[in-house]
N, C-alpha and C. Protein backbone atom coordinates (compact mmCIF):
# COMPACT_ATOMS: atom_id res chain seq x y z
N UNK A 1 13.20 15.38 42.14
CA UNK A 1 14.09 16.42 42.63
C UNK A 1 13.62 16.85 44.02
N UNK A 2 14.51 17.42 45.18
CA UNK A 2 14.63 17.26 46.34
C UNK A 2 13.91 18.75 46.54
N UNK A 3 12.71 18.99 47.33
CA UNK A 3 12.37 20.26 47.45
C UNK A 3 12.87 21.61 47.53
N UNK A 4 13.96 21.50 47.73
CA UNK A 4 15.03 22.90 48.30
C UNK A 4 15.51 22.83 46.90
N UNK A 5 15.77 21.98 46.01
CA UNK A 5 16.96 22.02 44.72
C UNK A 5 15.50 22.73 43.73
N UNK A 6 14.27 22.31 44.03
CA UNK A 6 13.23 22.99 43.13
C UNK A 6 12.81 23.87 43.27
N UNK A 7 12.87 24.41 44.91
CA UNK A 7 12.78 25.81 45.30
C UNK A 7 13.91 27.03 44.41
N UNK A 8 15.21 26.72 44.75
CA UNK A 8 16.24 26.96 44.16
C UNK A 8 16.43 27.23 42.75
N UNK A 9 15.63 25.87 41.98
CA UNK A 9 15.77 26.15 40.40
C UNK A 9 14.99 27.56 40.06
N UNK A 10 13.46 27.26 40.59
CA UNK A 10 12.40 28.38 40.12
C UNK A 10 13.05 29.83 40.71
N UNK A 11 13.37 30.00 41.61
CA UNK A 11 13.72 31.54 42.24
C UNK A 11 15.45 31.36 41.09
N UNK A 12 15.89 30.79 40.54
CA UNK A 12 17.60 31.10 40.17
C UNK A 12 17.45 30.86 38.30
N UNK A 13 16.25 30.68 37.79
CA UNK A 13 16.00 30.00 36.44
C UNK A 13 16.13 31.63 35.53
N UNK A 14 15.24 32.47 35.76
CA UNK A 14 14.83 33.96 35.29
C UNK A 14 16.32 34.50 35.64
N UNK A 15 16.90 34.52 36.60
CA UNK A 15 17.77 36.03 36.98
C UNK A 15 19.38 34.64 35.70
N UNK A 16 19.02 33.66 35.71
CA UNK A 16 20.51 33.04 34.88
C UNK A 16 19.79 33.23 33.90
N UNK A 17 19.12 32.88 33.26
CA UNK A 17 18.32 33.01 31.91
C UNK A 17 18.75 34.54 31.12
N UNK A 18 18.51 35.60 32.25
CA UNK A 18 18.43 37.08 32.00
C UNK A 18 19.95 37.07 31.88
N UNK A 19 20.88 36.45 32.21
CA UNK A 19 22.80 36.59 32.27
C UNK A 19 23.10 35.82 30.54
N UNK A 20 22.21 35.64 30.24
CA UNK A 20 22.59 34.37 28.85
C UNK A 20 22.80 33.08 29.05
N UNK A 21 22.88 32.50 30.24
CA UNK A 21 22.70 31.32 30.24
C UNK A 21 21.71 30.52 30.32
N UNK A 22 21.60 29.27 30.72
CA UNK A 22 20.77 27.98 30.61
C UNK A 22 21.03 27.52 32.00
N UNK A 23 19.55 27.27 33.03
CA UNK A 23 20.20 26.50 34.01
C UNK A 23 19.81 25.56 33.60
N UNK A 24 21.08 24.47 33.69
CA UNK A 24 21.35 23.30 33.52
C UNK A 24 20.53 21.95 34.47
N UNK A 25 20.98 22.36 35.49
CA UNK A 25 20.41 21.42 36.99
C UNK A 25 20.83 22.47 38.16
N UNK A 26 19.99 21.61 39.01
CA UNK A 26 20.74 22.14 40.26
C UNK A 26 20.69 20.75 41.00
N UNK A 27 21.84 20.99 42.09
CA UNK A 27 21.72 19.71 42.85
C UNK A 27 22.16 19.96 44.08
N UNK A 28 21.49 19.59 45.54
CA UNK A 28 21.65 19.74 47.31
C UNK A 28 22.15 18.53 47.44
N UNK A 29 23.18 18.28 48.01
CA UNK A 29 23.62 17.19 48.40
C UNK A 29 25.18 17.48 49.67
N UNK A 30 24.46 16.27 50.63
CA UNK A 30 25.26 16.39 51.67
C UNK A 30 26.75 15.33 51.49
N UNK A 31 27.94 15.91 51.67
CA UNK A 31 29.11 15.02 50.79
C UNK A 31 30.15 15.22 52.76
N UNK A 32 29.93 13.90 53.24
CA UNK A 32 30.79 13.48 54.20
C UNK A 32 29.67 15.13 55.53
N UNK A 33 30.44 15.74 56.19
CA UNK A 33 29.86 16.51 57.17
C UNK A 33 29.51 17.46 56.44
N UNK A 34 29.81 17.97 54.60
CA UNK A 34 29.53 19.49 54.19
C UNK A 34 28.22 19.04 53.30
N UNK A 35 27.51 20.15 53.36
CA UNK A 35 26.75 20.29 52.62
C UNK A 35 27.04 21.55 50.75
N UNK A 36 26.41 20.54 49.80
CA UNK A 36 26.77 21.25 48.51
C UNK A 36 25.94 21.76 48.23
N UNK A 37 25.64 23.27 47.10
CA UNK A 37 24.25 23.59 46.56
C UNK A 37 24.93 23.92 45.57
N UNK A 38 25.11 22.71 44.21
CA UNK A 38 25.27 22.98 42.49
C UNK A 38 24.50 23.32 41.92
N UNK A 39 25.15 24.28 41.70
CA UNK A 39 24.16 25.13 39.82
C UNK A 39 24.94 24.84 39.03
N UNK A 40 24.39 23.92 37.62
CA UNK A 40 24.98 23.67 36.77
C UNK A 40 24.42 25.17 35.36
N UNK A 41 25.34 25.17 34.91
CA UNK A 41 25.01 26.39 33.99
C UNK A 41 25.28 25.91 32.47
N UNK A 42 24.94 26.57 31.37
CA UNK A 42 25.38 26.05 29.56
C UNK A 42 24.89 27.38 29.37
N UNK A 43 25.84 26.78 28.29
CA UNK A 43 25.41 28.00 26.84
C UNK A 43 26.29 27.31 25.85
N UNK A 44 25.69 27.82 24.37
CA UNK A 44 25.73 26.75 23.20
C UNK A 44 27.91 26.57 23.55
N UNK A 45 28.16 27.65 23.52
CA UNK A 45 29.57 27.85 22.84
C UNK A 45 30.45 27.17 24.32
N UNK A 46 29.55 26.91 25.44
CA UNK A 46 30.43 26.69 26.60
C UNK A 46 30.58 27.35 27.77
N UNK A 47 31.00 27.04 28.41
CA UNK A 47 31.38 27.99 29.59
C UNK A 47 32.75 27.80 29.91
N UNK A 48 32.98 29.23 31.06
CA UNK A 48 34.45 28.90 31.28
C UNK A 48 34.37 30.00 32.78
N UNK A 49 35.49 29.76 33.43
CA UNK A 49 35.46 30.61 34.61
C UNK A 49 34.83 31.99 34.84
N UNK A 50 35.18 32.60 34.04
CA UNK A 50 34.73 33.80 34.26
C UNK A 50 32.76 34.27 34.50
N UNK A 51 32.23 32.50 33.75
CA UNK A 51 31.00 32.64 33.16
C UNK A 51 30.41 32.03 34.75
N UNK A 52 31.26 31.09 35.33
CA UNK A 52 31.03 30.82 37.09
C UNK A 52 30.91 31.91 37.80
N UNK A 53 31.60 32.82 37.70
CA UNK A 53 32.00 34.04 38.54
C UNK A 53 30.81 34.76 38.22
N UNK A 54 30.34 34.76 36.87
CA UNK A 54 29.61 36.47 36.61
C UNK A 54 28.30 35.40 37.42
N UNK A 55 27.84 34.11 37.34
CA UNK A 55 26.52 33.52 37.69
C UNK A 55 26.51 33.72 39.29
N UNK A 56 27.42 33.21 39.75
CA UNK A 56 27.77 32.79 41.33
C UNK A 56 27.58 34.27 42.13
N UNK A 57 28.45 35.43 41.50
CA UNK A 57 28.20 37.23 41.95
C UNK A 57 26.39 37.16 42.02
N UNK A 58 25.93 37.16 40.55
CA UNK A 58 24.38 37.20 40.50
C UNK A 58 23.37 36.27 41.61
N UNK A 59 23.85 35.50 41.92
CA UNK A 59 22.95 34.17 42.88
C UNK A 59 23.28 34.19 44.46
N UNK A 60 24.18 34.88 44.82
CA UNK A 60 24.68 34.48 46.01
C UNK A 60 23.97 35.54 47.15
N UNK A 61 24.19 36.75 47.13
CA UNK A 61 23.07 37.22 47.67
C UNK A 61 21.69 36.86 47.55
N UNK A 62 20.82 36.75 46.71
CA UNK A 62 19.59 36.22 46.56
C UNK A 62 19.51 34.75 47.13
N UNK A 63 20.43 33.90 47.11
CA UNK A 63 20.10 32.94 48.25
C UNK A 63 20.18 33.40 49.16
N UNK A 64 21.50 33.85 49.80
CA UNK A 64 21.32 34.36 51.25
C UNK A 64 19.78 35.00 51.49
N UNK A 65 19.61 35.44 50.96
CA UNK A 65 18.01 36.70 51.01
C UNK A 65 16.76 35.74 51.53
N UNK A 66 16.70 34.86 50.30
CA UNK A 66 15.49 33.82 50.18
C UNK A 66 15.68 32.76 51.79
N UNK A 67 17.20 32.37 51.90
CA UNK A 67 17.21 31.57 53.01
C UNK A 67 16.53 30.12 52.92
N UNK A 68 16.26 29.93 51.54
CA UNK A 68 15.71 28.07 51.69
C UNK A 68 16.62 27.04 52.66
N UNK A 69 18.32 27.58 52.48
CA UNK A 69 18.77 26.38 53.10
C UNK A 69 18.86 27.11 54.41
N UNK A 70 18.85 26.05 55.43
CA UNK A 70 19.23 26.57 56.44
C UNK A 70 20.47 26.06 57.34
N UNK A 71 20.75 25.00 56.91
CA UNK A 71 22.48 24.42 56.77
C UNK A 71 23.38 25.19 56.23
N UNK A 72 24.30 25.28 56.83
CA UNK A 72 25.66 25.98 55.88
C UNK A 72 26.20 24.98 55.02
N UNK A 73 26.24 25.42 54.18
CA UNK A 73 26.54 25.23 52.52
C UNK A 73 27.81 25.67 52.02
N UNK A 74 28.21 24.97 50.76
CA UNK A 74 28.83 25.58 49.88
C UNK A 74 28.33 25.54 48.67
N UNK A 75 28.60 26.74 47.96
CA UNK A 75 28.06 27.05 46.84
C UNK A 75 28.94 26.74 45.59
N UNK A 76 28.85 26.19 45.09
CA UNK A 76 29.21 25.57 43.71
C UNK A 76 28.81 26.00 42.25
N UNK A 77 29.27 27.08 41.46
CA UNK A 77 28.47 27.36 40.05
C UNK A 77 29.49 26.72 38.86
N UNK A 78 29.37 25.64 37.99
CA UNK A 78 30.11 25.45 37.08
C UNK A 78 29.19 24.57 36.32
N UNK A 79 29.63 24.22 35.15
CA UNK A 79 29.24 23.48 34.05
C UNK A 79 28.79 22.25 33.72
N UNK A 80 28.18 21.44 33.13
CA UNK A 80 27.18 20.08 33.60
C UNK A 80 28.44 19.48 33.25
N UNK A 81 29.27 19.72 32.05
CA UNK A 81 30.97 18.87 31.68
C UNK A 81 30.54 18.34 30.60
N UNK A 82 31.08 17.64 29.77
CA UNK A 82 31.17 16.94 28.82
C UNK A 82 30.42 15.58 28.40
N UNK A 83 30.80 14.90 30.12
CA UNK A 83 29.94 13.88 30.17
C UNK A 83 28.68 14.37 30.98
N UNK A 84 27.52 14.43 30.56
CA UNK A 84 26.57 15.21 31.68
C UNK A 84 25.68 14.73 32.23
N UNK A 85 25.23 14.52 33.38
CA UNK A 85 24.43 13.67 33.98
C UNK A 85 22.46 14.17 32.90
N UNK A 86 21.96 13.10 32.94
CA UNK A 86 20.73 13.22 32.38
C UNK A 86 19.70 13.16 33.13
N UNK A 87 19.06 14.37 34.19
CA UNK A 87 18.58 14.22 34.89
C UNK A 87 16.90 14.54 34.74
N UNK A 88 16.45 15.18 33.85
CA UNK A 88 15.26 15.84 33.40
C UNK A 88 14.39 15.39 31.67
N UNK A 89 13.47 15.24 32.07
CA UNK A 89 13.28 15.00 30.22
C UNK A 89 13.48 15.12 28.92
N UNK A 90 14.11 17.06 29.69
CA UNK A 90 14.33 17.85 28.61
C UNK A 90 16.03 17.03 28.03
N UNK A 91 16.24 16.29 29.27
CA UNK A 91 17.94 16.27 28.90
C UNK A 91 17.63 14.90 28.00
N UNK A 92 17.03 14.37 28.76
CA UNK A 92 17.03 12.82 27.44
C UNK A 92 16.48 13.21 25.81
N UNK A 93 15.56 14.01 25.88
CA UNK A 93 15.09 14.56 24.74
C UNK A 93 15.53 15.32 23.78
N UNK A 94 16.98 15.84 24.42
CA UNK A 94 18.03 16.64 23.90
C UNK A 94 18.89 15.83 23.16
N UNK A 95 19.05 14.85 23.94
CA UNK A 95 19.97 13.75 23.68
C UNK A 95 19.84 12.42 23.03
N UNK A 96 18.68 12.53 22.24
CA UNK A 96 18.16 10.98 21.32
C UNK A 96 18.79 10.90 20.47
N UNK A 97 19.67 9.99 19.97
CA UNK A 97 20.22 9.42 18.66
C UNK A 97 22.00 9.93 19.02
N UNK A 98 22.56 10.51 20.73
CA UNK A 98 23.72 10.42 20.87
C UNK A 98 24.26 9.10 22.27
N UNK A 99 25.40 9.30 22.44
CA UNK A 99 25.94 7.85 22.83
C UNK A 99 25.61 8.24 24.59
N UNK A 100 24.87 7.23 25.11
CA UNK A 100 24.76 7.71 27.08
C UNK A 100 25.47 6.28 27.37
N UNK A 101 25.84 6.70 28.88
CA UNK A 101 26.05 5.56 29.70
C UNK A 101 24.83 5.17 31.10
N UNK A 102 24.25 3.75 30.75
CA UNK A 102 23.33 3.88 31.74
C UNK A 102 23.87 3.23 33.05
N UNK A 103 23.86 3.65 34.14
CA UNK A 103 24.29 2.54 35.60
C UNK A 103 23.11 2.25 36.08
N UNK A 104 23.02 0.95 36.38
CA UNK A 104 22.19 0.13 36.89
C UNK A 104 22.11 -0.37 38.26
N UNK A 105 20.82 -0.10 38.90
CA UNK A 105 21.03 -1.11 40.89
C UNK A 105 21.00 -2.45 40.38
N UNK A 106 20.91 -3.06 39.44
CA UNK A 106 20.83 -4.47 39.23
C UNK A 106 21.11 -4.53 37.86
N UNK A 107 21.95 -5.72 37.54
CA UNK A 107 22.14 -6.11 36.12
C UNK A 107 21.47 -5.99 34.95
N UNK A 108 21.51 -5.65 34.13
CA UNK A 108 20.31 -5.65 32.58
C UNK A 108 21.52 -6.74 31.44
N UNK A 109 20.84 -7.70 31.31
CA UNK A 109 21.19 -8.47 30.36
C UNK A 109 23.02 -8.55 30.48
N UNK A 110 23.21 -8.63 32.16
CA UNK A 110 24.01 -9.55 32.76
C UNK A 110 25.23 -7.96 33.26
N UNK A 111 24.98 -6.78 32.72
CA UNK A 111 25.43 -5.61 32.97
C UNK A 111 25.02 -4.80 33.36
N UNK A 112 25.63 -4.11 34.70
CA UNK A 112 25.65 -2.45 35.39
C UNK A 112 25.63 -1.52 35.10
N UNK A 113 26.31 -1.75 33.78
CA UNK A 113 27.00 -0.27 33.08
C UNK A 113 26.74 -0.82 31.55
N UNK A 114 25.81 0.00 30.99
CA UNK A 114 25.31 0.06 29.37
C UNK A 114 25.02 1.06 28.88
N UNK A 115 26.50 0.68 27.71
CA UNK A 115 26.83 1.90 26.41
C UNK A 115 26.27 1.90 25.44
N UNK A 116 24.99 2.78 24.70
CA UNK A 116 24.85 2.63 23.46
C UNK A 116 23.85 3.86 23.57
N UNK A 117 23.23 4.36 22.44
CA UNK A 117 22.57 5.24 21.54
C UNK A 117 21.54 5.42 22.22
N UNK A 118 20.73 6.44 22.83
CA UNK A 118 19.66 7.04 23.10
C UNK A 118 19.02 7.00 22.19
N UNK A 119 17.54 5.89 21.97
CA UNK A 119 17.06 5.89 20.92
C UNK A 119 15.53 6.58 21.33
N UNK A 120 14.70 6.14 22.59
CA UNK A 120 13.75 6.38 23.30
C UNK A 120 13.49 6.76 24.56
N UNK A 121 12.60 7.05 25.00
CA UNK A 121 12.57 6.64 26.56
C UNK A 121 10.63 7.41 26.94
N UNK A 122 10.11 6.64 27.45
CA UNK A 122 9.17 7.37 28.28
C UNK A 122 8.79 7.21 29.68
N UNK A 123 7.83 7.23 30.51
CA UNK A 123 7.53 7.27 31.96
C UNK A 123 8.51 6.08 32.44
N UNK A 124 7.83 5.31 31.78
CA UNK A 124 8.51 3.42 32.23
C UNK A 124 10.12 2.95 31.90
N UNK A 125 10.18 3.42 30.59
CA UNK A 125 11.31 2.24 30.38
C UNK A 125 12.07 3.33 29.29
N UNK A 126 13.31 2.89 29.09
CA UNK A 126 14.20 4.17 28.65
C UNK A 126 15.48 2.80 27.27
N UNK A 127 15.43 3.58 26.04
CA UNK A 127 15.65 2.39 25.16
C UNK A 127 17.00 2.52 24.16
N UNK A 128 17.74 1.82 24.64
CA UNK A 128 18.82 2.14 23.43
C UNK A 128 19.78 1.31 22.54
N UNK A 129 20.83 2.06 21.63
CA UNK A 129 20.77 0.54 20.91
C UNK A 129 22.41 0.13 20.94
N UNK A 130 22.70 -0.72 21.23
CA UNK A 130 24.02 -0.77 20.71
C UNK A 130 24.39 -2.06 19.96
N UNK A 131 24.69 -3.36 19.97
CA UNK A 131 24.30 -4.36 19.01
C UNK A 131 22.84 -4.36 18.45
N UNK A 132 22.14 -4.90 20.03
CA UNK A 132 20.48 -5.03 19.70
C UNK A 132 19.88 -3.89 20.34
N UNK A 133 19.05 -4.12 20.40
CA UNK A 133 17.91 -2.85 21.52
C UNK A 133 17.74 -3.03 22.60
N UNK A 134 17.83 -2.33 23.60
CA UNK A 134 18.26 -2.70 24.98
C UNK A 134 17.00 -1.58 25.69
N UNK A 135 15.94 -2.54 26.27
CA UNK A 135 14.95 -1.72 27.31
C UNK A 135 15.75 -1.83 28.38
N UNK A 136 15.20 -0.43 29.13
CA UNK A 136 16.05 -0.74 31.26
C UNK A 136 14.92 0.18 31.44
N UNK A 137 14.49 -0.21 32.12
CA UNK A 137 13.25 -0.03 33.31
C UNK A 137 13.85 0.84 33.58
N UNK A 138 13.25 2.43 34.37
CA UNK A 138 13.01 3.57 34.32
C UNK A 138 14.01 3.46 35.82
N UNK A 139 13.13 2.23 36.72
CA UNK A 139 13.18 2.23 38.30
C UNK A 139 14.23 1.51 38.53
N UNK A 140 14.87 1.02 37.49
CA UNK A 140 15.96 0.23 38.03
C UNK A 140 17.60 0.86 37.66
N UNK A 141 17.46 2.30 37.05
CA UNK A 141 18.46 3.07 36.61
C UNK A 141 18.93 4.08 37.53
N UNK A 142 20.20 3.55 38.21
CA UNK A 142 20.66 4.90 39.11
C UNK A 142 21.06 6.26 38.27
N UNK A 143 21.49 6.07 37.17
CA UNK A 143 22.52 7.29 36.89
C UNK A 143 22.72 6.74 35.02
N UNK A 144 22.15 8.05 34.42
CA UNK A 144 22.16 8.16 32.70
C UNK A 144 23.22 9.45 32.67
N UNK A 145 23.63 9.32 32.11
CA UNK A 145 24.78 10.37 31.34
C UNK A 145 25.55 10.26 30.00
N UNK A 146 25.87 11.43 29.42
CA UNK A 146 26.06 11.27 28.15
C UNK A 146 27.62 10.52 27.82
N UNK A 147 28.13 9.97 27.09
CA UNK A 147 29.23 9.60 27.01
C UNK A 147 30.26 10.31 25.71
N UNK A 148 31.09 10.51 26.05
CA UNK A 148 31.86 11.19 25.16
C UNK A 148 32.87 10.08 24.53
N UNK A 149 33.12 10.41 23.34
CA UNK A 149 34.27 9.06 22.44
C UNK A 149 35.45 9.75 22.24
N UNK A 150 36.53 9.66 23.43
CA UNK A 150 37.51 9.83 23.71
C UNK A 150 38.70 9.78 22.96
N UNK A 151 38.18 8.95 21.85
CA UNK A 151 38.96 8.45 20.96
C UNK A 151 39.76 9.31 20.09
């Protein structure tokens, strides 16, 4: 995680925590000339607009205050979604024995994109099952997220 998004988590973790929520992630990222600063937020039952609004009121002065970024920004407070990116340990660990999608910089057993069951994962290699058991190297995984059955 990118120094400013960890600065960000620790100073924004206590004052969302204290609102009833969960911070989720946070994420800095520059999209075409703007710059983004996402707070992802949860709570068991969900979120919904109003739960953006009461977080985003609480956080927005206190960034301005703190001043980590010094780019103009937009501020972003909403929900990790349904399908949710798996960015932290806690999230894979949350998530063992439900369905992720892994994307790959290079093929795993001839595929980019592999659907199946969060069975493991540690430092190295991250393990799941869907016919057979499928290792993918830790370093060769752009992007884990949970998958939802649409069905």
């Amino acid at each position: 995680m990118a120094k400013i998004e960890e600065k960000v988590e620790d100073l924004l973790q206590p004052i969302i925590n204290n609102l009833g929520y969960d911070l989720y992630d946070v994420e800095y990222v520059k999209e075409g000339k703007d710059y983004y600063l996402r707070i992802f937020i949860d709570k068991p039952e969900g979120i919904d607009l109003n739960d953006c609004e009461k977080v985003n009121n609480a956080i927005t002065d206190i960034l301005d205050e703190e001043d980590y970024i010094k780019e103009q920004y937009f501020l972003e407070v909403s929900s990790p979604g349904i399908e949710r990116k798996l960015t932290k340990e806690k999230h894979l660990q949350s998530n063992i024995g439900s369905l992720v999608e892994i994307s790959t910089f290079k093929p795993v057993n001839g595929q980019k994109q592999i659907i199946g069951k969060l069975k493991q994962f540690d430092n190295e290699k991250i393990i799941i099952e869907d016919i057979e058991e499928i290792k993918i190297l830790r370093k060769d995984i752009s992007q884990i997220k949970t998958k939802y059955n649409w069905e």
